[in-house]
N, C-alpha and C. Protein backbone atom coordinates (compact mmCIF):
# COMPACT_ATOMS: atom_id res chain seq x y z
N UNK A 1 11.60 32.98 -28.87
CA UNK A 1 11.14 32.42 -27.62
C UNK A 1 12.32 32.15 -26.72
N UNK A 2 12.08 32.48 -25.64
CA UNK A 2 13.15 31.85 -24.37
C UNK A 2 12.83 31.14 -23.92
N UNK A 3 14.17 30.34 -23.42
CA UNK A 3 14.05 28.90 -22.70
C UNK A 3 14.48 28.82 -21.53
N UNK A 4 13.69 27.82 -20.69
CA UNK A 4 13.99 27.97 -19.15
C UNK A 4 14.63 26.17 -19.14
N UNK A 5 15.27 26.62 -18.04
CA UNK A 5 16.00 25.47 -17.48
C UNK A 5 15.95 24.97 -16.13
N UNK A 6 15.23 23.92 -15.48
CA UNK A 6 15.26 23.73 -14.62
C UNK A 6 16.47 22.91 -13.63
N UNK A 7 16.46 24.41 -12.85
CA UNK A 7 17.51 24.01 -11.48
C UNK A 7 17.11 23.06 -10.96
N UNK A 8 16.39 22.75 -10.68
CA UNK A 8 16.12 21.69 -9.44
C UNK A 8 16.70 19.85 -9.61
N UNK A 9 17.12 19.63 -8.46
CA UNK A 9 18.03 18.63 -8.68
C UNK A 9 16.91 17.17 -8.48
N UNK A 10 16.97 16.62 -9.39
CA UNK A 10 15.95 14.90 -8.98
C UNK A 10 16.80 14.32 -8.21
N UNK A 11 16.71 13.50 -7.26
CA UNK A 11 17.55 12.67 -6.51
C UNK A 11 16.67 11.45 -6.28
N UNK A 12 17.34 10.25 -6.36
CA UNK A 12 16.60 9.15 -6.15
C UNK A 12 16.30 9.08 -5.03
N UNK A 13 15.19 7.86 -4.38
CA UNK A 13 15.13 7.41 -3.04
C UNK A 13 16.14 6.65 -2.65
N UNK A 14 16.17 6.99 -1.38
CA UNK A 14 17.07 5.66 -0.66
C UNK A 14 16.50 4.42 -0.72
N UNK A 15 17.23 3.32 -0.40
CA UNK A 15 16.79 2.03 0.02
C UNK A 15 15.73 1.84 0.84
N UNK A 16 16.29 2.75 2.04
CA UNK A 16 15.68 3.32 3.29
C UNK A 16 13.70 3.74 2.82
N UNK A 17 13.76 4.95 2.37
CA UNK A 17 12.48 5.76 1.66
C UNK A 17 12.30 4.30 1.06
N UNK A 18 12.53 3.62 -0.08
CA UNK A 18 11.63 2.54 -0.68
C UNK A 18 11.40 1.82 0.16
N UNK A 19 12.00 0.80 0.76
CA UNK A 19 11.63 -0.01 2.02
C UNK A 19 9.80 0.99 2.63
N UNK A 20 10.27 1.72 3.40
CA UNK A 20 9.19 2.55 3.85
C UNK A 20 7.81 2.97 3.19
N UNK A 21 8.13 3.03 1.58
CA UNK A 21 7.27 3.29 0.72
C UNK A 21 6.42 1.98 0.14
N UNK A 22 7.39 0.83 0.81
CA UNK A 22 7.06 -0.40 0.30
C UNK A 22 6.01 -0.96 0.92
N UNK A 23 6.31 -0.87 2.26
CA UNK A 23 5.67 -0.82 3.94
C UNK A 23 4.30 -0.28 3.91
N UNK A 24 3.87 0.76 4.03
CA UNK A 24 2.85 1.59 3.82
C UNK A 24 1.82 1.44 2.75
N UNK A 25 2.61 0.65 1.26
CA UNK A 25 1.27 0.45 0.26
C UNK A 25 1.31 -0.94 0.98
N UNK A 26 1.42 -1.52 1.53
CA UNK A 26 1.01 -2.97 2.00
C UNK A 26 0.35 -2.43 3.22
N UNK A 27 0.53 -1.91 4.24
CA UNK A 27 -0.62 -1.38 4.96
C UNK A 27 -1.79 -0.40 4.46
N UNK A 28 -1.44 0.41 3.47
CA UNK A 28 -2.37 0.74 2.92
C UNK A 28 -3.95 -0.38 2.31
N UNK A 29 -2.60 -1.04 1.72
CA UNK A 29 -3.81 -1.66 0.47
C UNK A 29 -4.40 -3.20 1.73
N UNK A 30 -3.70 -3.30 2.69
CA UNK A 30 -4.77 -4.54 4.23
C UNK A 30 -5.85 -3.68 4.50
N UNK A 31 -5.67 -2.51 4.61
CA UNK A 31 -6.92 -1.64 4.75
C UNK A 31 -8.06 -1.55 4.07
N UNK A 32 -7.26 -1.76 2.84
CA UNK A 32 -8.54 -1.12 1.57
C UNK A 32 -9.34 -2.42 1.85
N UNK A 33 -8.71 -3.81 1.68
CA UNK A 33 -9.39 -5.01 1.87
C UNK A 33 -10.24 -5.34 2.70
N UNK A 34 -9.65 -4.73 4.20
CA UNK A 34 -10.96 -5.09 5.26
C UNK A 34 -11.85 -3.89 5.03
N UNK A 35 -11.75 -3.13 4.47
CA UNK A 35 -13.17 -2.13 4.37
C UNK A 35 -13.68 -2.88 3.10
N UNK A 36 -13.63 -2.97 1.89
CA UNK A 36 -14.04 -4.08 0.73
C UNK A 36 -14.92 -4.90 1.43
N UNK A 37 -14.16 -5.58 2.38
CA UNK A 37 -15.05 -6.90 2.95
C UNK A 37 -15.96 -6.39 3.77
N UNK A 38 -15.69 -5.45 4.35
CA UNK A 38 -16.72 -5.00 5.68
C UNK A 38 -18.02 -4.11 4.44
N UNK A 39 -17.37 -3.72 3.86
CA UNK A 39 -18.81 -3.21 2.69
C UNK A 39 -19.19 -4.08 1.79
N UNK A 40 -18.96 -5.45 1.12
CA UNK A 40 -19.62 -6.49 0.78
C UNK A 40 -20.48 -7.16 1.76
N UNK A 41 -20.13 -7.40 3.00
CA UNK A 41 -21.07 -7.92 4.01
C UNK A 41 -22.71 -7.34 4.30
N UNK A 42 -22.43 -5.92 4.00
CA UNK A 42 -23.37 -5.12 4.53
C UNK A 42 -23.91 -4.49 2.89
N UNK A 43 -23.40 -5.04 1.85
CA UNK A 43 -23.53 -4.46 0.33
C UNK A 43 -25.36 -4.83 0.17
N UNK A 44 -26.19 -3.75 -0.73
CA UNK A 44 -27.14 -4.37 -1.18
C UNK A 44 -26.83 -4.90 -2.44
N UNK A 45 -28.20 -5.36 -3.28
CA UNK A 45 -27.74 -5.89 -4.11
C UNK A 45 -26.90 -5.28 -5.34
N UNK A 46 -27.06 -4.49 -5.35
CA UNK A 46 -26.70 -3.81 -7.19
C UNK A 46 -25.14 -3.69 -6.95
N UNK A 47 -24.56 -3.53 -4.96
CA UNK A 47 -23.57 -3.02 -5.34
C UNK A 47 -22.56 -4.95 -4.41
N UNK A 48 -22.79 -5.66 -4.69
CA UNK A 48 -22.34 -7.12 -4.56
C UNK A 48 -21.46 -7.21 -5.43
N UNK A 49 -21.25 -7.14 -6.89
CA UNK A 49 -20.25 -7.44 -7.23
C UNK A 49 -19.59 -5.93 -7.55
N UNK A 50 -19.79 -5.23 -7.29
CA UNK A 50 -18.18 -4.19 -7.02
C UNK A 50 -17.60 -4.57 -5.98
N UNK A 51 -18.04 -4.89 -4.79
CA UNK A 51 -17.14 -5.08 -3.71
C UNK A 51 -16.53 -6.68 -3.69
N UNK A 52 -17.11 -7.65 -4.66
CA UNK A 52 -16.21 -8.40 -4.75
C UNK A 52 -14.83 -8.47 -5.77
N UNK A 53 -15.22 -7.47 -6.75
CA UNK A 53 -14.09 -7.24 -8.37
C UNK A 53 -13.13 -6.23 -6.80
N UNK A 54 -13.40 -5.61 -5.89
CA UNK A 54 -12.46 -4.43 -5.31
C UNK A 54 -11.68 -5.50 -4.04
N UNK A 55 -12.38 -6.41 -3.52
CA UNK A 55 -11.95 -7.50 -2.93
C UNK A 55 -10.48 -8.13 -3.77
N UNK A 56 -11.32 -8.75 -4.87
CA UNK A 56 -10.36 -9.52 -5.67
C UNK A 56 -9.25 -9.06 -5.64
N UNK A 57 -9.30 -7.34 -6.65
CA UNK A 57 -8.06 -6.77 -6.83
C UNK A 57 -7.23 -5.96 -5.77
N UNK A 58 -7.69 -6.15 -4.66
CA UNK A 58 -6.94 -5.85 -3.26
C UNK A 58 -6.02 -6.68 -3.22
N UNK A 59 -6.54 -8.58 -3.35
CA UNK A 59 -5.86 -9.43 -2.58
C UNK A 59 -4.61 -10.02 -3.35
N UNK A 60 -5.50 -9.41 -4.99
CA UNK A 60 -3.78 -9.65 -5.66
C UNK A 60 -2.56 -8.53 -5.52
N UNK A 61 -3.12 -7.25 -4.93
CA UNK A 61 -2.58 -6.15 -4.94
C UNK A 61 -1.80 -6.76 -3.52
N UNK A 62 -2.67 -6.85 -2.60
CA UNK A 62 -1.76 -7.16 -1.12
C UNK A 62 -0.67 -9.05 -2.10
N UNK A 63 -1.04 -9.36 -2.35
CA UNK A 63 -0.39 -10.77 -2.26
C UNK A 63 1.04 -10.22 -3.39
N UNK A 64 0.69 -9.29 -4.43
CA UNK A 64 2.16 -8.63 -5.21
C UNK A 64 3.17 -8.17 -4.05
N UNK A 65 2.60 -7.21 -3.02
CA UNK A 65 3.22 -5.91 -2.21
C UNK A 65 3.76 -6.86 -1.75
N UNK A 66 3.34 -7.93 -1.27
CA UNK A 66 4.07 -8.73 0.02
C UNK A 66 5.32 -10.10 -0.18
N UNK A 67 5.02 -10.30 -1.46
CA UNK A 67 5.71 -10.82 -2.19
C UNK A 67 6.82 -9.91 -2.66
N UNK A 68 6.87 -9.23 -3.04
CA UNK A 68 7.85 -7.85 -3.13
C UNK A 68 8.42 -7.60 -2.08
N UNK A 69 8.40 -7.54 -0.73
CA UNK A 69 8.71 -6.80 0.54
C UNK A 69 9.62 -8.25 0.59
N UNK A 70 9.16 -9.46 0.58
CA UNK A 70 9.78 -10.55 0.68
C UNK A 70 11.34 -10.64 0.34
N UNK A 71 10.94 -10.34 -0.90
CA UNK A 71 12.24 -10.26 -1.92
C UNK A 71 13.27 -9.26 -1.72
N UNK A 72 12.77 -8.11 -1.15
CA UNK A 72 13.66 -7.19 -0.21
C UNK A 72 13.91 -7.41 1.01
N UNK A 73 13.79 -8.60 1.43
CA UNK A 73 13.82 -9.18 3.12
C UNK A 73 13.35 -8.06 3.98
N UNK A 74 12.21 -7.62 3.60
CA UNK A 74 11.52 -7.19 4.59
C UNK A 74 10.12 -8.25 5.35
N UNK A 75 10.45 -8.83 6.54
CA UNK A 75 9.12 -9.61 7.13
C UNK A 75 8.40 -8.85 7.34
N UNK A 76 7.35 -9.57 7.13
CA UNK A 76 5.85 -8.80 8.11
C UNK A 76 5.88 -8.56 9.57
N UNK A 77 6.91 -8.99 10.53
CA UNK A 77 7.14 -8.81 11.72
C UNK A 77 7.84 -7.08 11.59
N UNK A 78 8.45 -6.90 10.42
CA UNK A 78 9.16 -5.49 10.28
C UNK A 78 7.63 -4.61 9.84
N UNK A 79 7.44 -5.18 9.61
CA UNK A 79 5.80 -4.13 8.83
C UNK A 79 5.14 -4.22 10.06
N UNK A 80 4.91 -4.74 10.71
CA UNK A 80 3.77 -5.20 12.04
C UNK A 80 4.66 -3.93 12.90
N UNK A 81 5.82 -3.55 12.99
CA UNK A 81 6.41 -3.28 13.97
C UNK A 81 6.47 -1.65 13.70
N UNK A 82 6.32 -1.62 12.26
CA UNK A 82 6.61 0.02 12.13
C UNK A 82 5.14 0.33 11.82
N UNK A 83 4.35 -0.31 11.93
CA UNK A 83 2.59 -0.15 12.03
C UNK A 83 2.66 0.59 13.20
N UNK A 84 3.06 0.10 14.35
CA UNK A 84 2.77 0.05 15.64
C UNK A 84 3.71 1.32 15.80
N UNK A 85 4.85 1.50 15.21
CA UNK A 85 5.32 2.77 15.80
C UNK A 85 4.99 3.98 15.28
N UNK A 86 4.15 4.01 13.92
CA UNK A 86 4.06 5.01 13.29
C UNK A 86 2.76 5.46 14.33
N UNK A 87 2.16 4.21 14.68
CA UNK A 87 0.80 4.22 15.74
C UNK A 87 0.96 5.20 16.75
N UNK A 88 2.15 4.78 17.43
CA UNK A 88 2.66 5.34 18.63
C UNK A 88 3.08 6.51 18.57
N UNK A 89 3.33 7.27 18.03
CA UNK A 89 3.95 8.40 16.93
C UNK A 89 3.10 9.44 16.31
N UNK A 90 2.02 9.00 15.56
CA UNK A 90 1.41 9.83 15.24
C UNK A 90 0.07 9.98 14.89
């Protein structure tokens, strides 16, 4: 049997790319939450508690991300700001 070797080089992210990657699952996952809530409001019955177990685990998901971004001194004024430009942008 022959063996292959892969060329290709892994390179880590920057600071930069994580920051950004950090950014985005915290806007991601504010999203997932207000749709959660906006489909529990309007939920019938059978489907009431999925959208509260998807609620729940949003808000610990957003309350980890943001707590994390913290600790990398990233504010939410920096997240609010590259919301708005990615807005503006694309």
């Amino acid at each position: 049997m022959e063996g292959y070797l892969r060329e290709d080089v892994i390179t880590d992210k920057t600071e930069e790319e994580k920051k950004v990657e950090l950014i985005m699952s915290v806007l991601k996952t504010k999203k997932e939450l207000e749709l959660a809530t906006k489909n529990f409001e309007t939920a019938e019955e059978g489907l009431i508690d999925y959208y509260t177990y998807e609620i729940k685990a949003n808000k610990s998901k957003l309350d980890f991300l943001v707590t994390k971004a913290r600790n990398r001194g990233i504010s939410l004024d920096m997240i609010e700001e590259l919301y708005f430009r990615k807005k503006q942008v694309g």
